[in-house]
Protein backbone atom coordinates (compact mmCIF):
# COMPACT_ATOMS: atom_id res chain seq x y z
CA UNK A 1 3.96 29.44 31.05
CA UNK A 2 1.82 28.67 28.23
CA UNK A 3 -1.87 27.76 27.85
CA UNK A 4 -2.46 23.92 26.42
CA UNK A 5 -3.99 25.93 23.76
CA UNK A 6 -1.48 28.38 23.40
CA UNK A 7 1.11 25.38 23.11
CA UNK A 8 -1.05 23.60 20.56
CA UNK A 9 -1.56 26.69 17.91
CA UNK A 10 2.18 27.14 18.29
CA UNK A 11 3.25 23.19 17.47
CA UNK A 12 0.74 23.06 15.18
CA UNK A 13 2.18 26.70 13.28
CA UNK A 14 5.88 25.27 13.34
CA UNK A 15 4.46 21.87 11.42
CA UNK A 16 5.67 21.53 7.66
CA UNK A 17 3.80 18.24 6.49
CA UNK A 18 5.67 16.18 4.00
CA UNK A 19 5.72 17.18 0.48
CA UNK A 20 4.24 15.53 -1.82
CA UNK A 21 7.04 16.30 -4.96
CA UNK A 22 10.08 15.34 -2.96
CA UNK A 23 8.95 13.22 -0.16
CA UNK A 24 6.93 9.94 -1.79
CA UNK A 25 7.71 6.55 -2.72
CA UNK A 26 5.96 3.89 -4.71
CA UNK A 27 4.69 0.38 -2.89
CA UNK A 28 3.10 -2.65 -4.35
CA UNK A 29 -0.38 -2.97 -3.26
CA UNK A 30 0.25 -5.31 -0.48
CA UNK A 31 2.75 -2.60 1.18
CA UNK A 32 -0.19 -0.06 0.73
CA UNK A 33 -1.92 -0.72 3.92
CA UNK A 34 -1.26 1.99 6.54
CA UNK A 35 0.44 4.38 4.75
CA UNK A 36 -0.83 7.91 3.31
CA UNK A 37 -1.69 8.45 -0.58
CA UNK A 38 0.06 10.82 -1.57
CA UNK A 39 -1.71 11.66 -5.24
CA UNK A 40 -5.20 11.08 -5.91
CA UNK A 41 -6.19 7.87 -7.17
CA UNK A 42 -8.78 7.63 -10.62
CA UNK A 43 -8.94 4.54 -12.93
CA UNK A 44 -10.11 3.85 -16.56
CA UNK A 45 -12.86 1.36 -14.97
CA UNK A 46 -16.60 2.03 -14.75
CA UNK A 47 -18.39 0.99 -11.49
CA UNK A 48 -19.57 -1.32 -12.02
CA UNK A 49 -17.79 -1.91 -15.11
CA UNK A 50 -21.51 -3.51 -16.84
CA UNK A 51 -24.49 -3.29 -16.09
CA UNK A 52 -25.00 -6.90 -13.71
CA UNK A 53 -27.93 -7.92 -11.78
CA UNK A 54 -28.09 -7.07 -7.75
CA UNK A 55 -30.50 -10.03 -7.52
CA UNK A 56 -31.26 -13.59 -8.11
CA UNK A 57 -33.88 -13.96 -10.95
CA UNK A 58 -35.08 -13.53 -14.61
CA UNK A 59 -33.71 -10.79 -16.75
CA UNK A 60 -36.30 -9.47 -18.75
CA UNK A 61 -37.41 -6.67 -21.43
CA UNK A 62 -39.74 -4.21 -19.19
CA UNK A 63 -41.85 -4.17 -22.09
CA UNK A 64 -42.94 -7.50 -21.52
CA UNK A 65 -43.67 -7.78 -17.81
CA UNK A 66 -45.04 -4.07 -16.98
CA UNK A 67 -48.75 -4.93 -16.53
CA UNK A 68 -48.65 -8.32 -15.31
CA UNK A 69 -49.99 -9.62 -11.79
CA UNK A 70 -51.47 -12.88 -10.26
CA UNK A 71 -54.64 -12.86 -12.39
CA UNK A 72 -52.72 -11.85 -15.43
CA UNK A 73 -48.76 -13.59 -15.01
CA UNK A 74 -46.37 -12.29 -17.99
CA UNK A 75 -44.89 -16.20 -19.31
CA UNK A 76 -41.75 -15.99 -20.69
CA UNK A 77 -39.65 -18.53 -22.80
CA UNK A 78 -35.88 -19.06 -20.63
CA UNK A 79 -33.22 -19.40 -23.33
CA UNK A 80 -30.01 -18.97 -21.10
CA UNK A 81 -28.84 -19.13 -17.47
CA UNK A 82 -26.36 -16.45 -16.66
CA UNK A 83 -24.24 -17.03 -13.38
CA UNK A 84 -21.35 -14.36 -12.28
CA UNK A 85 -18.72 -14.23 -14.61
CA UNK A 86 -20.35 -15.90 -17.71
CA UNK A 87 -20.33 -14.50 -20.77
CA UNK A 88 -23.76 -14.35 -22.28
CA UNK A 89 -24.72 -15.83 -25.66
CA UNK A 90 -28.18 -14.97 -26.97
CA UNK A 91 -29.60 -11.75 -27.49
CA UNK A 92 -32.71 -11.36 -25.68
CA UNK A 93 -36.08 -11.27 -27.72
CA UNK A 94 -39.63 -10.23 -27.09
CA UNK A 95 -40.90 -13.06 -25.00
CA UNK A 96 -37.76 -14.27 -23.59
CA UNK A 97 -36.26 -14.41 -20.27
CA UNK A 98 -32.53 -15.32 -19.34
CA UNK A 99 -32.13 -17.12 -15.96
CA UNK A 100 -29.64 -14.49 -14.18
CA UNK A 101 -27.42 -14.29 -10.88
CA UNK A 102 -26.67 -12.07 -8.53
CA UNK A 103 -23.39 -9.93 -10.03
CA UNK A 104 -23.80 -11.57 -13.82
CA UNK A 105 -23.86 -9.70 -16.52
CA UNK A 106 -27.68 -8.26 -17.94
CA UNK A 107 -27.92 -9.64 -21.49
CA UNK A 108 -27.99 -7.36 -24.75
CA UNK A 109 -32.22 -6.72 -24.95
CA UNK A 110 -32.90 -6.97 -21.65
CA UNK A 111 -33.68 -3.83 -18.89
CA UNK A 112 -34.71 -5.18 -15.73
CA UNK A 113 -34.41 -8.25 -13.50
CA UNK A 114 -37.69 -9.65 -11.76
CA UNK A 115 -36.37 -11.42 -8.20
CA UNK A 116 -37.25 -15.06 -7.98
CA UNK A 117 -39.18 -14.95 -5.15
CA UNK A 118 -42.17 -13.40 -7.29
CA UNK A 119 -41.81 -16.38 -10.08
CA UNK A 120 -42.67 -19.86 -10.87
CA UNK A 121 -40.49 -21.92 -13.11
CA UNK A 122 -43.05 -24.23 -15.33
CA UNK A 123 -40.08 -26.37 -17.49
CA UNK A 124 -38.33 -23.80 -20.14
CA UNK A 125 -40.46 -21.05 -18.70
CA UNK A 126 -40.81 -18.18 -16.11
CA UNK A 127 -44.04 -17.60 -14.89
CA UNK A 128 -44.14 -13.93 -13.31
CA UNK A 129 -46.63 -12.87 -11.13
CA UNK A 130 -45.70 -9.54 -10.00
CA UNK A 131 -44.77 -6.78 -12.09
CA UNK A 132 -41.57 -5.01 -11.25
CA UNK A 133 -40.40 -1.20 -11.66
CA UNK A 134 -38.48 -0.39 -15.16
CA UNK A 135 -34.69 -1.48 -14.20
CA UNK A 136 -35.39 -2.65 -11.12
CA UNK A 137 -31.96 -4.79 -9.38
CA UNK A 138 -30.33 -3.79 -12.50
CA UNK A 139 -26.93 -2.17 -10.75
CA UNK A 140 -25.90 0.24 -14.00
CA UNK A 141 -22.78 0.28 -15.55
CA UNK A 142 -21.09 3.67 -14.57
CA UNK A 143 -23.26 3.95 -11.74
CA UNK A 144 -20.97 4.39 -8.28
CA UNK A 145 -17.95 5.82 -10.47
CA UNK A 146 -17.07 6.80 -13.73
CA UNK A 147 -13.30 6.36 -16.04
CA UNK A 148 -11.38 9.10 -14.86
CA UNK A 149 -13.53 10.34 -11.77
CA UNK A 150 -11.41 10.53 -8.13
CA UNK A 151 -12.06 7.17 -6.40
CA UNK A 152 -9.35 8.36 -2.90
CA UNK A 153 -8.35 11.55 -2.26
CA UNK A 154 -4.19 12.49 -1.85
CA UNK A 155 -3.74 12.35 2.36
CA UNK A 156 -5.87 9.47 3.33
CA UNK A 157 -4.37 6.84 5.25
CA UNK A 158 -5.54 3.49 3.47
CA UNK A 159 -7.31 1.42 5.41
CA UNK A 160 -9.21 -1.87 4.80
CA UNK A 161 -12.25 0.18 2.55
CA UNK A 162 -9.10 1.76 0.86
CA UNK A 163 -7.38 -1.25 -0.09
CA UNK A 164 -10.26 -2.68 -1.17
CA UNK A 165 -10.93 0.09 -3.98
CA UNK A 166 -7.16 0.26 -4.71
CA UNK A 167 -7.65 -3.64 -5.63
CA UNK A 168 -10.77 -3.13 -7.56
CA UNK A 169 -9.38 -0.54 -9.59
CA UNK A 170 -5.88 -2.51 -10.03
CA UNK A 171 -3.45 -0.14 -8.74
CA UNK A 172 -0.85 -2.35 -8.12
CA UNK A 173 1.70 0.57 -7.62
CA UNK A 174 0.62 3.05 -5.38
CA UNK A 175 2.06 6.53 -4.72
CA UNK A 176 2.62 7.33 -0.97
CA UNK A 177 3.94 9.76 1.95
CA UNK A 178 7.45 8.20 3.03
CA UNK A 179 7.23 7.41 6.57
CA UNK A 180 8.14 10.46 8.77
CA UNK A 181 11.10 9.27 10.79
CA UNK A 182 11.49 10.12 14.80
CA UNK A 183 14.20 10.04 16.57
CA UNK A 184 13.79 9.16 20.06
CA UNK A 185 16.21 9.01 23.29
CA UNK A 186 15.99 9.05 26.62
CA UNK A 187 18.15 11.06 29.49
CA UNK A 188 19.45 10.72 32.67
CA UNK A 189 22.24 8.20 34.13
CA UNK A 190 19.66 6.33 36.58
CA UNK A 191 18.02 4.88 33.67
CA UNK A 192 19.26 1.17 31.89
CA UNK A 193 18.12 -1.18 29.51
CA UNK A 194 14.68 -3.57 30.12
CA UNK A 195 17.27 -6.51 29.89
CA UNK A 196 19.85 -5.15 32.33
CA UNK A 197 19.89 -5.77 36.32
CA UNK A 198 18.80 -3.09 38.28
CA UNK A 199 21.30 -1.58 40.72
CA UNK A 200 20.36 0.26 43.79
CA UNK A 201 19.02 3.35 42.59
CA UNK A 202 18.14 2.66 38.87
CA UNK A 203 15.32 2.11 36.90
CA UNK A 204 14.24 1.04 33.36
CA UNK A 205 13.75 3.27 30.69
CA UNK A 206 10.27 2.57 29.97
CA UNK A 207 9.91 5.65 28.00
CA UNK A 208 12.19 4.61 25.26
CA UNK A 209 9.67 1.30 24.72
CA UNK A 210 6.39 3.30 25.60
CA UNK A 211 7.09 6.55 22.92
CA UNK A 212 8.39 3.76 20.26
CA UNK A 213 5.08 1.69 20.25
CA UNK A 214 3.13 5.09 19.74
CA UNK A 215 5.32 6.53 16.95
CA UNK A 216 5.11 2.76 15.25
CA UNK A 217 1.42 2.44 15.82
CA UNK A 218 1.10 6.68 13.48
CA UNK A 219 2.87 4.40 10.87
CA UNK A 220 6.30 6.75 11.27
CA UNK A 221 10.01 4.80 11.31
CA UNK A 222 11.41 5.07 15.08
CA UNK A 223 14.59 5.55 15.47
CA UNK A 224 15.87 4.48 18.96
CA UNK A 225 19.17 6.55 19.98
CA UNK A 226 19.04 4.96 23.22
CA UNK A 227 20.67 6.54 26.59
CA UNK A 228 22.44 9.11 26.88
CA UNK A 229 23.81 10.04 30.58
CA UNK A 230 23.61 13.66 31.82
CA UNK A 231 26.29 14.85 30.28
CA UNK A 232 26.55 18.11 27.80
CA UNK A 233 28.77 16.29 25.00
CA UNK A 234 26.96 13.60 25.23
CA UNK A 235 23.63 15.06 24.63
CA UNK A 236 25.03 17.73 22.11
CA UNK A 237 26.40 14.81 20.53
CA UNK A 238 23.00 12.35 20.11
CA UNK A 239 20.82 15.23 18.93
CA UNK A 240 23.28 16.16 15.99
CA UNK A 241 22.88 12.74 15.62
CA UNK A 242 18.99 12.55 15.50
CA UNK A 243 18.80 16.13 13.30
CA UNK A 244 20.76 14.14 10.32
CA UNK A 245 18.60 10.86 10.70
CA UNK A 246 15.05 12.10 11.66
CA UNK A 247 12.51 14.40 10.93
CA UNK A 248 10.90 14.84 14.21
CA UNK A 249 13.24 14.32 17.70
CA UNK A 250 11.46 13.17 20.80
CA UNK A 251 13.35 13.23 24.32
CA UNK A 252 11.98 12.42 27.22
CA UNK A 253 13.92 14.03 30.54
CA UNK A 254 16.30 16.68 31.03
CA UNK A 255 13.69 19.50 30.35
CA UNK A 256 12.87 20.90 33.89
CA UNK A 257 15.16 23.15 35.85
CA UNK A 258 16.81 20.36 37.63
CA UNK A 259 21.29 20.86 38.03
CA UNK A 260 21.56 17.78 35.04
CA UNK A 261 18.56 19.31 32.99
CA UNK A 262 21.16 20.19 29.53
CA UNK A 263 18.31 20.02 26.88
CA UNK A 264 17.38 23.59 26.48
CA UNK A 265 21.47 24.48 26.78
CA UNK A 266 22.52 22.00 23.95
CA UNK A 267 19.45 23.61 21.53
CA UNK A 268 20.90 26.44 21.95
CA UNK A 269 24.50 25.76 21.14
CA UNK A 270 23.27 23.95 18.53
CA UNK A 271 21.51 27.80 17.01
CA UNK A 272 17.97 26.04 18.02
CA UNK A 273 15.06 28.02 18.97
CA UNK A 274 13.07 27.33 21.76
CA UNK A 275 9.17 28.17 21.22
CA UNK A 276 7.82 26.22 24.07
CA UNK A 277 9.30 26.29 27.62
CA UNK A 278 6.69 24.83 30.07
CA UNK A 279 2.51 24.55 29.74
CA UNK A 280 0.26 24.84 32.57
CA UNK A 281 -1.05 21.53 32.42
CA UNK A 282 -1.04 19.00 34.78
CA UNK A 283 1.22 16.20 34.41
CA UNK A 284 3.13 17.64 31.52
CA UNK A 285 4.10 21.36 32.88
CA UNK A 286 7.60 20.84 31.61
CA UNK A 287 7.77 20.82 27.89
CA UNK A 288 10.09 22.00 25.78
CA UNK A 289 9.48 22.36 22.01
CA UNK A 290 12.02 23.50 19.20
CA UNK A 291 13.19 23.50 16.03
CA UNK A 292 16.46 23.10 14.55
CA UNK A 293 18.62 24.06 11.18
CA UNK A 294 18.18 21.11 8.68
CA UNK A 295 21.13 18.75 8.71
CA UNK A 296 19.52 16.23 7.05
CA UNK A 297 22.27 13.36 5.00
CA UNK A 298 20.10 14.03 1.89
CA UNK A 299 21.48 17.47 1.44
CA UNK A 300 24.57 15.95 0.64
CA UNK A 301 22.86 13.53 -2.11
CA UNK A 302 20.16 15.51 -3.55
CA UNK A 303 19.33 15.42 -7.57
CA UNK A 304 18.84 18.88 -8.13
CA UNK A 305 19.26 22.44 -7.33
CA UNK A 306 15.35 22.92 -6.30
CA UNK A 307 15.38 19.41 -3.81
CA UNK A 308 18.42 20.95 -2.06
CA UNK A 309 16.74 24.20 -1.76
CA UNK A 310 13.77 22.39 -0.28
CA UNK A 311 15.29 20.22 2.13
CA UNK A 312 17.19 23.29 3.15
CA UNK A 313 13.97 25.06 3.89
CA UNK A 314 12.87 22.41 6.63
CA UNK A 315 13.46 22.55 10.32
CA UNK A 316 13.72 19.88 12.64
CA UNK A 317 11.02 19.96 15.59
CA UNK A 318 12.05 18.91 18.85
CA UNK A 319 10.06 17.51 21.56
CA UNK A 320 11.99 17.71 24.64
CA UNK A 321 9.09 15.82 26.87
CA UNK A 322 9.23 15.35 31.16
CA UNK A 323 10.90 12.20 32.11
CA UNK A 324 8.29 11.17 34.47
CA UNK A 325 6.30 7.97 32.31
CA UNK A 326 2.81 9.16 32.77
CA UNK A 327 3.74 12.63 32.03
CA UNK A 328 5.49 11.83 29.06
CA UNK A 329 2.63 10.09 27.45
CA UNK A 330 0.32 12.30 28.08
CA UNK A 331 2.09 15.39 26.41
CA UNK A 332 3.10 12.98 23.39
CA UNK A 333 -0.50 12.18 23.04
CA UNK A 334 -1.75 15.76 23.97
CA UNK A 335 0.38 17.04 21.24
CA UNK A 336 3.24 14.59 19.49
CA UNK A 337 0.56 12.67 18.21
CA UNK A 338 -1.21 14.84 16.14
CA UNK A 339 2.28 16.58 15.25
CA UNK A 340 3.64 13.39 13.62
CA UNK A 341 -0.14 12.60 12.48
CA UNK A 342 -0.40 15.71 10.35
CA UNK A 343 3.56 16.04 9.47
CA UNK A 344 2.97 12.39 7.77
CA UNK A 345 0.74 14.04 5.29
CA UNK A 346 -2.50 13.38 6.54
CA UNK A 347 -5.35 15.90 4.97
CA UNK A 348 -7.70 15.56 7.90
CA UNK A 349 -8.00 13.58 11.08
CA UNK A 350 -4.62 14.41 12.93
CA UNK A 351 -6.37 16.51 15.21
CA UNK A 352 -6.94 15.66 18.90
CA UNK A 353 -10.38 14.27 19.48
CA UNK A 354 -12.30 15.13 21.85
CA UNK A 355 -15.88 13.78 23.16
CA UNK A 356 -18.27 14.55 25.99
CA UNK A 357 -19.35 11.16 28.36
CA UNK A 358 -20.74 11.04 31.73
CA UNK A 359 -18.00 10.82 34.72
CA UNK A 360 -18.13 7.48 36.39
CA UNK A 361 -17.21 8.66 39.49
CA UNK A 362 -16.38 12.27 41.04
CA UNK A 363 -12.95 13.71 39.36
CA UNK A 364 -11.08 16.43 41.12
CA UNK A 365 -8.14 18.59 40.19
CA UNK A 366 -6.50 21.54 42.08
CA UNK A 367 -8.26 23.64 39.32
CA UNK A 368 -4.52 26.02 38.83
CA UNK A 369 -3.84 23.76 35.84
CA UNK A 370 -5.74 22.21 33.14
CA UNK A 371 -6.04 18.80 34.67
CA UNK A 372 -5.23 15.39 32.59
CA UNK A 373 -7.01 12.44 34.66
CA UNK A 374 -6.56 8.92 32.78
CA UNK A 375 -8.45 6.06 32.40
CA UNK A 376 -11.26 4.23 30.22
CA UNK A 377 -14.22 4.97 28.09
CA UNK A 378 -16.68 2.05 28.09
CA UNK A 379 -20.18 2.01 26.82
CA UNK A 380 -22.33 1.51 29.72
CA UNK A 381 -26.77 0.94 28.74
CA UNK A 382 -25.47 2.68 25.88
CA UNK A 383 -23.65 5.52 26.80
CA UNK A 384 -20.29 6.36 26.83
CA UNK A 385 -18.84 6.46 30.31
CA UNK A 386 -14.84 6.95 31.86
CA UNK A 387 -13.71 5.40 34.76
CA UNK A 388 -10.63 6.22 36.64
CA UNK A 389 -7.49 3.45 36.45
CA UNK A 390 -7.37 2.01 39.37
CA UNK A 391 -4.29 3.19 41.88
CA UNK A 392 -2.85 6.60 43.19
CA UNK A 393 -2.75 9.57 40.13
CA UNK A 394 1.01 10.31 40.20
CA UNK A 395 2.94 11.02 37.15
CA UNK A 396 5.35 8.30 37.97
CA UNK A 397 2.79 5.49 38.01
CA UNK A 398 3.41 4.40 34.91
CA UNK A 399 1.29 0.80 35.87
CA UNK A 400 -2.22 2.31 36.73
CA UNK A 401 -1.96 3.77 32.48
CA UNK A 402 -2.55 0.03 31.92
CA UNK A 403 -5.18 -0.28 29.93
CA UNK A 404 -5.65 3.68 29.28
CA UNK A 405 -7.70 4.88 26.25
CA UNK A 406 -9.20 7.94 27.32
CA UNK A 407 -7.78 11.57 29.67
CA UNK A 408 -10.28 13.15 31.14
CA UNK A 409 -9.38 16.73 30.86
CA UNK A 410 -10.84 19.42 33.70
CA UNK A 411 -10.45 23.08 32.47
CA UNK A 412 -8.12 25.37 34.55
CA UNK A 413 -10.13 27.13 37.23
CA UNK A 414 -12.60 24.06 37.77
CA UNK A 415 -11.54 21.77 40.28
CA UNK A 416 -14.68 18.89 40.86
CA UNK A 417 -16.54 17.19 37.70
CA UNK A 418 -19.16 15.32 40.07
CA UNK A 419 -19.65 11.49 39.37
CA UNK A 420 -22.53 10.82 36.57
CA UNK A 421 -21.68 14.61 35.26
CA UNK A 422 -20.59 15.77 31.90
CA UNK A 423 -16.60 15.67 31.28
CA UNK A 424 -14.28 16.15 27.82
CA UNK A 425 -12.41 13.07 27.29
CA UNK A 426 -9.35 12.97 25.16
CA UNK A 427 -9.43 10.04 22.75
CA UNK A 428 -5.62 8.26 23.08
CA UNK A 429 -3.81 5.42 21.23
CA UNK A 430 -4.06 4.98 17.36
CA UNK A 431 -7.39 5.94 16.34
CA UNK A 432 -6.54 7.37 13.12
């Protein structure tokens, strides 16, 4: 049995994030958001593209306004008012102000802008009582960016900031990560549909819906293979299925040592190798992780020699996670998450993340296992504090993870974190 850590470096190791010659795809701009740039992104603009004015006021020449004050005002003849987006017409002359706006454009002879509040208007002139710095509020042409510098690095996810500066610098075509795809399916001939009638001894497959919401939420394409009943064939059958459509397969059941547990037997028929057998955590002890020979549909299509070569190269990871719901989605966040995170072509930020809070109340653990405890982080007088969900800690009780966005995890060997102490919380849901 594995450490947590142990199971990490090797998931982690086995990773090949997507590439960034044979795995993109251009979107408009409005398709941008939540996907991952996959090239660096520079314009031909200056930011600002002109020097404009960052205040309300007069635009001046420095010359004439450096040594003025209350007792001696600079006066100044206004020949223009310059609002946002108005193309000036005079050229400013010693003596001469131009009324200006915040954003507008500083007029050919002037340097600085004086803010209103330090004026009087007397008819077709500025009276100016206070004399400002040289350039002051004048926002430089070039300033926050130049033509040609990097605006976004390649493996940032855009986000609303990102968008923003993909708009200002008009890329209306944008070069991104294709979505990873993940297979997912779920084992084990108790389980049916959330529409079906439940029969004495079944139960729904809440996995299948639970896992699909987390892969959509990383921005990755599920793909939902359903059911498939404790049967070899039928199992052998789904995953050849998955390894042709998906880059990452997720299962949940079928991986402990139970009479109907195939998943470990199929990889291996299938010339799969099994890194990761079990980890001595606690829900989540039986894991199984693999990869698989590349049987990808695009080997069949690919445009050249060195793309076939390529997609050759890949393996197909395999999560083979418990079947119990709260175990299940706390190994997918422990370590599925950031898999698919970083696979997707993120540069940084797939890791887990974790914080020290103060314990609400007294957690306890058997201490033979490192100890996952769910339940919330909320900001209490300021500090960050996690509280147990409410109802018995069992990994089938999938309803007290309502609500969840925080694990408290208690190293192996320490079995009491006493309430108001210092715990590690794992950060969970989509916080990339």
């Amino acid at each position: 049995m594995l450490s947590v850590s142990e199971a990490e470096a090797i998931i982690f190791n086995l990773l090949q994030p997507l590439d960034n010659q044979f795995n993109t795809e251009i979107v408009d701009l409005l398709s941008a958001q939540g996907r991952i740039l996959a090239v660096p992104i520079t314009s031909e603009l200056d930011f600002p593209h002109w020097d404009n004015s960052a205040m309300d006021g007069y635009a001046v020449r420095y010359e004439d306004v450096k040594g003025c004050d209350r007792d001696n005002p600079a006066i100044l003849d206004v020949i223009e008012e310059i609002p946002a987006g108005y193309q000036q017409i005079s050229r400013l002359q010693p003596g001469q102000a131009a009324r200006i706006f915040t954003g507008a454009v500083i007029p050919t002879g002037a340097d600085t802008v004086v803010m209103q509040e330090v004026t009087q208007r007397q008819n077709n002139r500025v009276v100016i009582q206070v004399a400002p710095k040289a350039q002051e509020f004048v926002r430089k042409r070039g300033s926050y960016s130049q033509a040609g510098d990097e605006l976004l690095p390649a493996g940032v996810m855009v986000k609303a900031p990102e968008m923003g500066i993909l708009a200002a610098a008009q890329c209306n075509q944008v070069c991104v990560f294709r979505k990873p795809k993940v297979a997912i399916f779920s084992t084990g001939n108790e389980l049916v549909t959330a529409d079906k009638a439940l029969n004495s001894g079944q139960i729904v497959d809440s996995n299948r819906y639970a896992l699909m919401a987390l892969v959509r939420q990383l921005g990755a394409e599920a793909i939902v293979l359903g059911i498939v009943p404790d049967e070899p064939e039928a199992l052998k059958e789904v995953i050849e299925t998955a390894l042709i459509s998906a880059d990452i397969i997720i299962s949940s059941g079928g991986v402990s040592v139970g009479d109907y547990d195939y998943v470990e037997q199929i990889i291996q028929s299938l010339s799969g190798e099994i890194h990761i057998r079990s980890v001595g955590m606690k829900p989540g002890k039986p894991l199984t992780v693999a990869t698989l020979e590349n049987e990808d549909s695009d080997l069949r299509v690919s445009n050249s020699e060195e793309e076939t070569q390529y997609l050759k190269s890949r393996r197909k990871l395999y999560f083979g996670l418990p079947g119990n719901p709260v175990s299940a989605l706390v190994t997918f966040w422990r370590f599925v998450q950031p898999a698919i995170a970083k696979f997707s072509g993120l540069a940084s930020g797939w890791k887990p993340i974790f914080i020290k809070v103060k314990a609400k109340q007294e957690l306890r653990s058997s201490g033979d296992r490192e100890c996952y405890i769910w339940g919330r982080l909320n900001v209490v007088d300021g500090v960050y504090e996690f509280a147990l969900g409410a109802g018995s800690k069992v990994s089938g009780n999938l309803i007290n993870l309502a609500q969840t966005n925080a694990i408290a995890v208690l190293p192996a060997g320490q079995n009491l974190i006493p309430a108001a102490g210092d715990v590690s919380v794992l950060l969970v849901g989509c916080h990339l």
